[in-house]
N, C-alpha and C. Protein backbone atom coordinates (compact mmCIF):
# COMPACT_ATOMS: atom_id res chain seq x y z
N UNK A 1 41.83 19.71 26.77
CA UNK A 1 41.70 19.15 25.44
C UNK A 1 41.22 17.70 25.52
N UNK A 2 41.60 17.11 26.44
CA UNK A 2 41.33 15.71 26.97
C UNK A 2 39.98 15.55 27.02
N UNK A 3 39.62 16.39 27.73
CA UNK A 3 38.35 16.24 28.32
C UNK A 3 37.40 16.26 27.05
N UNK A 4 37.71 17.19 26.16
CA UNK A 4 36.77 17.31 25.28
C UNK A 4 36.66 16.50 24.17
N UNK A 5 37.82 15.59 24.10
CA UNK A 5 37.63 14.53 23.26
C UNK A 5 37.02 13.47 23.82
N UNK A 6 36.58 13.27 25.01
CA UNK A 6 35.95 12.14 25.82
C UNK A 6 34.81 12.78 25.46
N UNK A 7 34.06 13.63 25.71
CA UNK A 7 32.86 14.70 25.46
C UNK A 7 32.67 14.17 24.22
N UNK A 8 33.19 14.75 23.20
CA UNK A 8 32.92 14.65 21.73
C UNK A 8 32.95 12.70 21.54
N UNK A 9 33.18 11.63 22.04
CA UNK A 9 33.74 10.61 21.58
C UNK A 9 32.25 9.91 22.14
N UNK A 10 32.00 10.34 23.33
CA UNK A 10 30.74 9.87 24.24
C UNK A 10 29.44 10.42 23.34
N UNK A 11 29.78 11.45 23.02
CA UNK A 11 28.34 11.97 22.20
C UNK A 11 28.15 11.50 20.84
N UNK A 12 29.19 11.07 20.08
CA UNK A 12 29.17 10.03 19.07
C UNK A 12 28.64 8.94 19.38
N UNK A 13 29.29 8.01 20.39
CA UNK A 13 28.70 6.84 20.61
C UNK A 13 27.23 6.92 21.07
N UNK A 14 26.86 7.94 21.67
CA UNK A 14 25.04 8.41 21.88
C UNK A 14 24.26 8.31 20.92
N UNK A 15 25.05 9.54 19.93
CA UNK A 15 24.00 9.16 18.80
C UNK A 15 23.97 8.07 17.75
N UNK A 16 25.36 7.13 17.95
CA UNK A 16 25.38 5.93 17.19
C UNK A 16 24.00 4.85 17.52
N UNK A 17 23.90 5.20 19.15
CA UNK A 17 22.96 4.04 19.64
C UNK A 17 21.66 4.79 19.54
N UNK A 18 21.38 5.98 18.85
CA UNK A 18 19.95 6.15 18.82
C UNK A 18 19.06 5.37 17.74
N UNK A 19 17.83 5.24 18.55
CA UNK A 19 17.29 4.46 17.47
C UNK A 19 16.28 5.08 16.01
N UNK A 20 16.83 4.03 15.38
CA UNK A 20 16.60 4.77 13.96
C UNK A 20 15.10 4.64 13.39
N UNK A 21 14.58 5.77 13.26
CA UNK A 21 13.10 5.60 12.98
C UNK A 21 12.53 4.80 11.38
N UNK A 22 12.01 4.29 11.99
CA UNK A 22 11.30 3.22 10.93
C UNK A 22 11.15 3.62 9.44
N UNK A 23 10.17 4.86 9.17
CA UNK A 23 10.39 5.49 7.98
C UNK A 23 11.72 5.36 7.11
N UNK A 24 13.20 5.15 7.87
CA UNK A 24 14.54 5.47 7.40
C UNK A 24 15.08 4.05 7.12
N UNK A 25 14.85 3.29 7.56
CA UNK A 25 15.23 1.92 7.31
C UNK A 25 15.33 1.49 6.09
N UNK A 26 16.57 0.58 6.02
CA UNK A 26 16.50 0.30 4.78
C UNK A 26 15.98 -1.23 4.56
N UNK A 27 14.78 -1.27 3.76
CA UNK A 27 14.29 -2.66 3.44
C UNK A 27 15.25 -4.19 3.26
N UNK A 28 15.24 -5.13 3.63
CA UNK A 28 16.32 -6.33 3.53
C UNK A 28 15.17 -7.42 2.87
N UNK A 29 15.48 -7.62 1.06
CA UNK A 29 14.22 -8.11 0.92
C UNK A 29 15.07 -9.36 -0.42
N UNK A 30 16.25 -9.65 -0.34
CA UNK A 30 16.68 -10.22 -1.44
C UNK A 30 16.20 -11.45 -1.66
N UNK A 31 15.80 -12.17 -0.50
CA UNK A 31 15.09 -13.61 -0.71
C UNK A 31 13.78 -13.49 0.33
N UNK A 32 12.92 -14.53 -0.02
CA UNK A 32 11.83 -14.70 0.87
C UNK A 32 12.17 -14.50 2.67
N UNK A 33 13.03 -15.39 2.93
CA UNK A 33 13.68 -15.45 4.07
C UNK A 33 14.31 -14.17 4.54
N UNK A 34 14.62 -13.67 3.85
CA UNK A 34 15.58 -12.45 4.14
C UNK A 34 14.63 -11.05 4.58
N UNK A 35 13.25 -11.16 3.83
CA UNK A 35 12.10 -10.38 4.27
C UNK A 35 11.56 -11.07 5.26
N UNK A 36 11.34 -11.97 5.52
CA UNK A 36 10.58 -12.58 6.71
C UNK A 36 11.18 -12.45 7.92
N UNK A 37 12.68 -12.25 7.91
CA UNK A 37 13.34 -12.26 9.16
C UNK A 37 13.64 -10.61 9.58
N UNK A 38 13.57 -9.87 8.12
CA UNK A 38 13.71 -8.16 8.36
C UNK A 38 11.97 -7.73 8.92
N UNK A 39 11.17 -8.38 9.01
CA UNK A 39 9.78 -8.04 9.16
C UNK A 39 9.75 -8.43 10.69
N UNK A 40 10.23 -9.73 11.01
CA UNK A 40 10.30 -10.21 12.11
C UNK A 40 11.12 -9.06 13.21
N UNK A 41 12.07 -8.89 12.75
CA UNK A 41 13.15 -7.81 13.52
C UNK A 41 12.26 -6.62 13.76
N UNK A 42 11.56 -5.67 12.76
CA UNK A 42 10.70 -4.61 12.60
C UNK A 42 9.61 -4.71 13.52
N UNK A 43 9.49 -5.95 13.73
CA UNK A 43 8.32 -6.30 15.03
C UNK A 43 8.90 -6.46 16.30
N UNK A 44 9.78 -6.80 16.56
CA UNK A 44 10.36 -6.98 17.73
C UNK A 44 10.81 -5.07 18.40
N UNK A 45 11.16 -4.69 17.14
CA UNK A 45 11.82 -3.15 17.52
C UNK A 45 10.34 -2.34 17.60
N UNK A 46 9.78 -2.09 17.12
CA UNK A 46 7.96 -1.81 16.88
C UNK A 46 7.34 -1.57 16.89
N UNK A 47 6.74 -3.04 17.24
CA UNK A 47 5.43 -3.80 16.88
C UNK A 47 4.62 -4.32 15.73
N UNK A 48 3.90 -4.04 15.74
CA UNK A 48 2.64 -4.81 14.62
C UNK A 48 2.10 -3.37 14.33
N UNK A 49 1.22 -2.55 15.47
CA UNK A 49 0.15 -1.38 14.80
C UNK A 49 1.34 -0.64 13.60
N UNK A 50 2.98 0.01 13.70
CA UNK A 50 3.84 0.64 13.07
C UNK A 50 3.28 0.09 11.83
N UNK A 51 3.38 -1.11 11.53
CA UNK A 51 3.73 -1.99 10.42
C UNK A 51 2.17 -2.03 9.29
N UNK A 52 1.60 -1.87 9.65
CA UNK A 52 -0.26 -1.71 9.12
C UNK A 52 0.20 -1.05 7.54
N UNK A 53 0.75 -0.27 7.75
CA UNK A 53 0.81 0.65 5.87
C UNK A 53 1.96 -0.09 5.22
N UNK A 54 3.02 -0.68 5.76
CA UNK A 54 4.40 -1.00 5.50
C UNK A 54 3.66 -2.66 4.87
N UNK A 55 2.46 -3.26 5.70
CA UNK A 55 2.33 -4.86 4.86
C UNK A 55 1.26 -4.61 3.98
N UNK A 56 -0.01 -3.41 4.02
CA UNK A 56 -0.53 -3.13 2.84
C UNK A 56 0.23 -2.80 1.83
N UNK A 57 1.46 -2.24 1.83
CA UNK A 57 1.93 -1.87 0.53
C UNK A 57 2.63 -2.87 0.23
N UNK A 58 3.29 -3.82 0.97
CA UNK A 58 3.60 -5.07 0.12
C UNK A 58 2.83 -6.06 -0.29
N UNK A 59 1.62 -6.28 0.10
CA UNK A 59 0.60 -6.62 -0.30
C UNK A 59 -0.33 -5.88 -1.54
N UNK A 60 -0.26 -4.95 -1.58
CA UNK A 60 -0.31 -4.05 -2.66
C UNK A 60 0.20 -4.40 -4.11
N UNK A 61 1.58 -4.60 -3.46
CA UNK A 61 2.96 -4.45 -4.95
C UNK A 61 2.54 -6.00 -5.21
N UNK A 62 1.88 -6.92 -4.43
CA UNK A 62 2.40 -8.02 -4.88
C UNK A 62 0.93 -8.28 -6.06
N UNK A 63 -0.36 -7.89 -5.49
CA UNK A 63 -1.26 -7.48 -6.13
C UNK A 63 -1.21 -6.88 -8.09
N UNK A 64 -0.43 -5.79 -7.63
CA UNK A 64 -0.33 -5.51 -9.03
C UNK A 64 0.90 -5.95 -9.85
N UNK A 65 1.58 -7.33 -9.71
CA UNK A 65 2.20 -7.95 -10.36
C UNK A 65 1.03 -9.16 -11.23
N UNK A 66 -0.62 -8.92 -10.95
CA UNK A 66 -1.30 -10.22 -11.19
C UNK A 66 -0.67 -10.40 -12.90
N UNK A 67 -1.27 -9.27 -13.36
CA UNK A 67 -1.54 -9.30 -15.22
C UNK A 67 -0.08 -9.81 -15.80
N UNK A 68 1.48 -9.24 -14.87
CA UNK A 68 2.40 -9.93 -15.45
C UNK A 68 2.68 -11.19 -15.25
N UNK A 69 2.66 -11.77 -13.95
CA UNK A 69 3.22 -12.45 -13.51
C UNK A 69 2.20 -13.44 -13.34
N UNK A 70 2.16 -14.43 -13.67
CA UNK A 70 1.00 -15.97 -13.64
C UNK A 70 1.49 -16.73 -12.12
N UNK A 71 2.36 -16.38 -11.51
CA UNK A 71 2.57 -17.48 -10.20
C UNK A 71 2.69 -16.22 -9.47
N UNK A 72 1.96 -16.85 -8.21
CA UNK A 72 2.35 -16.17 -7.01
C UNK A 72 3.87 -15.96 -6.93
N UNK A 73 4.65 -16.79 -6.89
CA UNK A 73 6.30 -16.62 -6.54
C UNK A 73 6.87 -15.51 -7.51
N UNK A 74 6.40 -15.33 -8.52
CA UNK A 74 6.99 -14.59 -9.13
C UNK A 74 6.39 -12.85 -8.98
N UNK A 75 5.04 -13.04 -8.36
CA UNK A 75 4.40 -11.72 -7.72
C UNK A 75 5.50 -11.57 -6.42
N UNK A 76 5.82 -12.40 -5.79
CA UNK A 76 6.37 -12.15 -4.52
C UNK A 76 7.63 -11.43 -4.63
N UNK A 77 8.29 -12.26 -5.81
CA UNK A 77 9.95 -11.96 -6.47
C UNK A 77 9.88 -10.72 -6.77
N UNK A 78 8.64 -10.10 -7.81
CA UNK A 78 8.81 -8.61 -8.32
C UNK A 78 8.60 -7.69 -7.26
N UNK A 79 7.84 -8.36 -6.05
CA UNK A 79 7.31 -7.37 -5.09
C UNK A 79 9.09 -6.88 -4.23
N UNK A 80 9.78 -8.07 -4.40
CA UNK A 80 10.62 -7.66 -3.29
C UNK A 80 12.00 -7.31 -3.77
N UNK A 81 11.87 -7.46 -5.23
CA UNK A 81 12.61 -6.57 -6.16
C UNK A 81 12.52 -5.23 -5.74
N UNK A 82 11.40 -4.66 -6.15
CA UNK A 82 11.16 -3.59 -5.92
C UNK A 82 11.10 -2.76 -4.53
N UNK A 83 10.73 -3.60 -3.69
CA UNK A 83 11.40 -2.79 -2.68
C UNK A 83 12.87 -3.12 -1.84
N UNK A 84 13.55 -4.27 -2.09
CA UNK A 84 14.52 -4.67 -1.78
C UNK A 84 15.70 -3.26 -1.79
N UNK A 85 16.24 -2.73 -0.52
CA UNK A 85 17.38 -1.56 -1.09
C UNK A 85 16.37 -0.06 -0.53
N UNK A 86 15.26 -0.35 -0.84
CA UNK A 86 14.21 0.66 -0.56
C UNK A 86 14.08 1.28 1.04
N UNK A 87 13.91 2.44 1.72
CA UNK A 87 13.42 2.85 2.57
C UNK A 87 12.02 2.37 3.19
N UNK A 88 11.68 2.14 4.21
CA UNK A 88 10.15 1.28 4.19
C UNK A 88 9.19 2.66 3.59
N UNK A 89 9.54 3.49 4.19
CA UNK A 89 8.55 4.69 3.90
C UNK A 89 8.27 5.08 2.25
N UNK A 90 9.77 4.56 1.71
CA UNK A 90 9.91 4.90 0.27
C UNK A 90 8.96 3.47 -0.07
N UNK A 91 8.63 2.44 0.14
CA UNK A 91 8.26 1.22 -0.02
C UNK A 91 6.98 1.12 0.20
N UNK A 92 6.52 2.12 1.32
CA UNK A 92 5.04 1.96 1.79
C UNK A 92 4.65 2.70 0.48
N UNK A 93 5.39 3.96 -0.22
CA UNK A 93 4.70 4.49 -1.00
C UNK A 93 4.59 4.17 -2.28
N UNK A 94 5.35 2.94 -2.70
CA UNK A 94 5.21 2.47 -3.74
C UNK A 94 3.86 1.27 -3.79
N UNK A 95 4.10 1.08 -2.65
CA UNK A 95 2.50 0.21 -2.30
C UNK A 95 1.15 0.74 -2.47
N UNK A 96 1.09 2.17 -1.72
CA UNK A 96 0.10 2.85 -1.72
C UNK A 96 -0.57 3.36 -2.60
N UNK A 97 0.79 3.58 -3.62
CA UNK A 97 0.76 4.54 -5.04
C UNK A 97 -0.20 2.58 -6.10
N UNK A 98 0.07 1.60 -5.89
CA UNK A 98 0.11 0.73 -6.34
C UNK A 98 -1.57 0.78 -5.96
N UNK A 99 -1.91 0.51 -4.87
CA UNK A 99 -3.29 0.50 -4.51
C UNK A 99 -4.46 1.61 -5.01
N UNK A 100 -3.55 2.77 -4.87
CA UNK A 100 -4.70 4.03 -5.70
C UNK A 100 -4.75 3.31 -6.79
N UNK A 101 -3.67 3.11 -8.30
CA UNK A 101 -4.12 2.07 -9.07
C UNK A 101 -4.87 1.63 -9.52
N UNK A 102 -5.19 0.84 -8.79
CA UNK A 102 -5.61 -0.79 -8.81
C UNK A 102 -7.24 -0.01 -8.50
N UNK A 103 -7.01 0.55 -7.79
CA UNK A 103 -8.63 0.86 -7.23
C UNK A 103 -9.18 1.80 -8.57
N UNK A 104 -8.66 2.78 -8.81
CA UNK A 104 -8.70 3.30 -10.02
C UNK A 104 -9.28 2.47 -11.05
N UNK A 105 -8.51 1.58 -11.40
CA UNK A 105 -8.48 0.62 -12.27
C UNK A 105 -10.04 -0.34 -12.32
N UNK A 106 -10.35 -0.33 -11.14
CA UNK A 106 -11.54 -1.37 -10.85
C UNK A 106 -12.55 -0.53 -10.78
N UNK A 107 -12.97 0.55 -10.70
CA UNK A 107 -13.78 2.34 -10.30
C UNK A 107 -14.46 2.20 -11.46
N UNK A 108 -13.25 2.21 -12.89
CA UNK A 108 -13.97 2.71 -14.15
C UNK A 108 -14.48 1.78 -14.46
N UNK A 109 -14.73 0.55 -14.86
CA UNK A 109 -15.49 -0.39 -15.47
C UNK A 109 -16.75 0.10 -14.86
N UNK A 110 -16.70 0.13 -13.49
CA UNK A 110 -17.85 0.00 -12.68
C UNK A 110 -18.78 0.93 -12.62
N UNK A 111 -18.57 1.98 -13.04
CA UNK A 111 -18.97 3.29 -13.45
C UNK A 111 -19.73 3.35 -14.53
N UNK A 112 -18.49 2.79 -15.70
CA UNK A 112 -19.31 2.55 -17.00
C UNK A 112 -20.86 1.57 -17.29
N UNK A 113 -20.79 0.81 -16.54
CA UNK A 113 -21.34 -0.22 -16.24
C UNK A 113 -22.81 0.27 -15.58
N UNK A 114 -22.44 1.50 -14.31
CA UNK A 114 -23.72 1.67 -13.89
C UNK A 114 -24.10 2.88 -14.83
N UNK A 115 -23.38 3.67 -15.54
CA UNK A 115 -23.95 4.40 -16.43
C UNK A 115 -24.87 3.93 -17.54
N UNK A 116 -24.38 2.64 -17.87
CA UNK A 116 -25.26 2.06 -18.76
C UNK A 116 -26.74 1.58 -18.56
N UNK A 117 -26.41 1.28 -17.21
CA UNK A 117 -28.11 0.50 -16.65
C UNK A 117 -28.65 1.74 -15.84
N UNK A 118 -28.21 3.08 -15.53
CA UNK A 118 -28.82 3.58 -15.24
C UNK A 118 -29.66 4.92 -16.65
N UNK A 119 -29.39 4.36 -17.78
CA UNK A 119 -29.57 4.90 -18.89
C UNK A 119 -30.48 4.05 -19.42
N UNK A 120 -30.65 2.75 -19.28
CA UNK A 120 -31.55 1.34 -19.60
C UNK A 120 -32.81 1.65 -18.36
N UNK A 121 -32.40 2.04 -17.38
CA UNK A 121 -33.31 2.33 -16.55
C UNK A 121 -34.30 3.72 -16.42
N UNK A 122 -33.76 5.09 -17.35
CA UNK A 122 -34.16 6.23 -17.60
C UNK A 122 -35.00 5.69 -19.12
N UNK A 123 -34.59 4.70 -20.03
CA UNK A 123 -35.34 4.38 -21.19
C UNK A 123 -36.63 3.54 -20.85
N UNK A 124 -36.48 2.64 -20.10
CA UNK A 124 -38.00 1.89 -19.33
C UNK A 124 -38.57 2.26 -18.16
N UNK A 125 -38.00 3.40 -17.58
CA UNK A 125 -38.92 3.74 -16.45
C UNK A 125 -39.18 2.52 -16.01
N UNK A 126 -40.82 2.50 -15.44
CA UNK A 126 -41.29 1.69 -14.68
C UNK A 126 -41.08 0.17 -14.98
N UNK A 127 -41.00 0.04 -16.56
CA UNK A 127 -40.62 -1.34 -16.79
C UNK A 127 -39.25 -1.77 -16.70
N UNK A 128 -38.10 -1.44 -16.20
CA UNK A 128 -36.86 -1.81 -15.90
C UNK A 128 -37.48 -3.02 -15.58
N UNK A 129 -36.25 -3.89 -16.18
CA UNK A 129 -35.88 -5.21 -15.90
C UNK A 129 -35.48 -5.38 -14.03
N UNK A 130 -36.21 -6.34 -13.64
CA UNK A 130 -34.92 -6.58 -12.01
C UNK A 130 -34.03 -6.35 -12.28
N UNK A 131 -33.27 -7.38 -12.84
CA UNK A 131 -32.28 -7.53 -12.72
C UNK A 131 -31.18 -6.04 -12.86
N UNK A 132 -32.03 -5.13 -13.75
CA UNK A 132 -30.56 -4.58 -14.10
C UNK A 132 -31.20 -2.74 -12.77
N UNK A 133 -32.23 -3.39 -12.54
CA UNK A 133 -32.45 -2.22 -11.07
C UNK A 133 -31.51 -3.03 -9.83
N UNK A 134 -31.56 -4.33 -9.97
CA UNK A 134 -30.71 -4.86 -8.82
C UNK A 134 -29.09 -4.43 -9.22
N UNK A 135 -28.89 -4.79 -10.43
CA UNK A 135 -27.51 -4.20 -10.74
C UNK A 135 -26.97 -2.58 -10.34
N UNK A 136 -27.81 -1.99 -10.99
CA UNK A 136 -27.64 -0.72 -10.34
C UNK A 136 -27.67 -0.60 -8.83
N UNK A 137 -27.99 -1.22 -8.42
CA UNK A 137 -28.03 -1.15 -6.13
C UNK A 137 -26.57 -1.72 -5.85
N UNK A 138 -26.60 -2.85 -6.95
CA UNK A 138 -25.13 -3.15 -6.22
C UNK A 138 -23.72 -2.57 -6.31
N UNK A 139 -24.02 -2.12 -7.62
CA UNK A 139 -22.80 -1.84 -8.57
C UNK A 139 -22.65 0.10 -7.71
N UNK A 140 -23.31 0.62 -7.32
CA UNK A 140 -23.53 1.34 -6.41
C UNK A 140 -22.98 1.39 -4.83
N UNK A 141 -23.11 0.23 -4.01
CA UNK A 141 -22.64 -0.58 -3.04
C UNK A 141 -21.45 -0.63 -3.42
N UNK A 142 -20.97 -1.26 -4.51
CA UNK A 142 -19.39 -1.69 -4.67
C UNK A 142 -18.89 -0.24 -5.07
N UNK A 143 -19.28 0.61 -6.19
CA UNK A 143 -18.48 2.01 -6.15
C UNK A 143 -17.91 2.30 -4.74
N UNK A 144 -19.20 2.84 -3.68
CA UNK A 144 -19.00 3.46 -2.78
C UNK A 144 -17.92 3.31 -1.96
N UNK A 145 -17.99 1.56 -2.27
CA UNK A 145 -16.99 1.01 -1.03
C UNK A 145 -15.21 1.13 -1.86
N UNK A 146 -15.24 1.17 -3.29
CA UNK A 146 -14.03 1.49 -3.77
C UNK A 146 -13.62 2.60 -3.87
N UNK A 147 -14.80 3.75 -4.03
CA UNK A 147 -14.62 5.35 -3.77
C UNK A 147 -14.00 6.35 -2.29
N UNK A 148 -14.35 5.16 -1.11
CA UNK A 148 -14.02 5.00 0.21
C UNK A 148 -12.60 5.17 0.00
N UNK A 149 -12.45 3.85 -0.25
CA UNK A 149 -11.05 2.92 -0.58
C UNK A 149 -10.17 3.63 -0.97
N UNK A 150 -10.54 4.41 -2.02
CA UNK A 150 -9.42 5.64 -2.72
C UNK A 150 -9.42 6.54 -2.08
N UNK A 151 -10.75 7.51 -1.33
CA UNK A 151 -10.06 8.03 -0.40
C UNK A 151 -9.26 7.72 0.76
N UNK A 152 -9.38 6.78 1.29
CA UNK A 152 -8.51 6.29 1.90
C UNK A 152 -7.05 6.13 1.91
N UNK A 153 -6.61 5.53 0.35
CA UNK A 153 -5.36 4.86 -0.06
C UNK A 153 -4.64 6.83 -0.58
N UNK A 154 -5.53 7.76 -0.94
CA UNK A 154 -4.72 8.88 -1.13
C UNK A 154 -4.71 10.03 0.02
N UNK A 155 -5.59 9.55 1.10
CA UNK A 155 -4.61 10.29 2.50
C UNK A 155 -3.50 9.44 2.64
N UNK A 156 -3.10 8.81 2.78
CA UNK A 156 -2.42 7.60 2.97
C UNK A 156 -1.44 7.98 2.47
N UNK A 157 -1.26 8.15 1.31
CA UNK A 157 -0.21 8.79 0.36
C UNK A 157 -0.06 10.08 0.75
N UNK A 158 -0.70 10.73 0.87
CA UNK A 158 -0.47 12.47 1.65
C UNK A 158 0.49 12.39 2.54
N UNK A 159 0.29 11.37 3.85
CA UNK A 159 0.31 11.33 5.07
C UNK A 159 2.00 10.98 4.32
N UNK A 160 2.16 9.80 4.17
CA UNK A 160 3.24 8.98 3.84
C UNK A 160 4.19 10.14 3.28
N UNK A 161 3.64 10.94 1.78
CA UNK A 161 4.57 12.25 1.41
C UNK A 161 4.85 13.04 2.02
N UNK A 162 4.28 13.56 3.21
CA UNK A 162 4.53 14.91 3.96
C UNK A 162 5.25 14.42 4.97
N UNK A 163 5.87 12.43 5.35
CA UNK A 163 6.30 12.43 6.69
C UNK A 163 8.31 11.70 5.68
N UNK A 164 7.93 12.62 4.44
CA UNK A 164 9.70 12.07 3.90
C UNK A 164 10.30 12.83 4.30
């Protein structure tokens, strides 16, 4: 009976000291300091490559605090509100989810925009203005690279949902 409580007592303390995967962690974000030193720790245990989706999405959250919040500090405050208490994984995805967004958000103007000059450009044919044939090249350029972007930011989110 002895024996098996040394058994059972040893295999507790085993899995006490296993280490806890990153996804599961719980965010430490109540003051500036308090994230800077939980980020610091997260690097030491790690590294840096782990951390790539975990500082886009706080970079993300802090992003889409612009329209409320007029100071940076107070983008920073809502950012770490919100994930403060949070799982990083639960945190990356509030980031990520934040970035589809935002990209979203910046897509449609841009769209509308080349729909218009490419409708100004079907009405003058050959006489298009430069300017709005140069508009259309760019505004084209910038879709692509935000159309990228979203695919990007929603594997991202796939990846992130299928590893809860």
């Amino acid at each position: 009976m002895l024996r098996w409580l040394v058994v059972v007592v040893l295999l507790g303390t085993l899995l006490g000291c296993a280490k806890q995967a990153l996804p599961d962690i719980i965010v430490r974000a109540g003051s500036e300091e308090e994230l800077a030193a939980f980020r610091a720790e997260l690097v030491e245990r790690f590294g840096t490559e782990p951390l790539v989706a975990y500082d886009t999405a706080l970079r993300e959250l802090q992003l889409a605090g612009m329209e409320r919040f007029p100071s940076a500090a107070e983008r920073a405050a809502a950012m770490r509100a919100a994930v403060n208490g949070q799982t990083v994984r639960a945190a990356e995805i509030l980031g990520w989810q934040a970035r589809r967004a935002r990209l979203l958000a910046e897509i449609k103007p841009m769209a509308e925009t080349l729909e218009r000059d490419l409708q100004t450009r079907e009405r003058y044919g050959a006489g298009t203005p430069v300017i709005v044939a140069n508009r259309i090249q760019n505004v084209q350029d910038i879709l692509a690279r935000l159309r990228g972007d979203l695919l990007t930011a929603e594997q991202q989110l796939e990846a992130l949902s299928g590893k809860q």
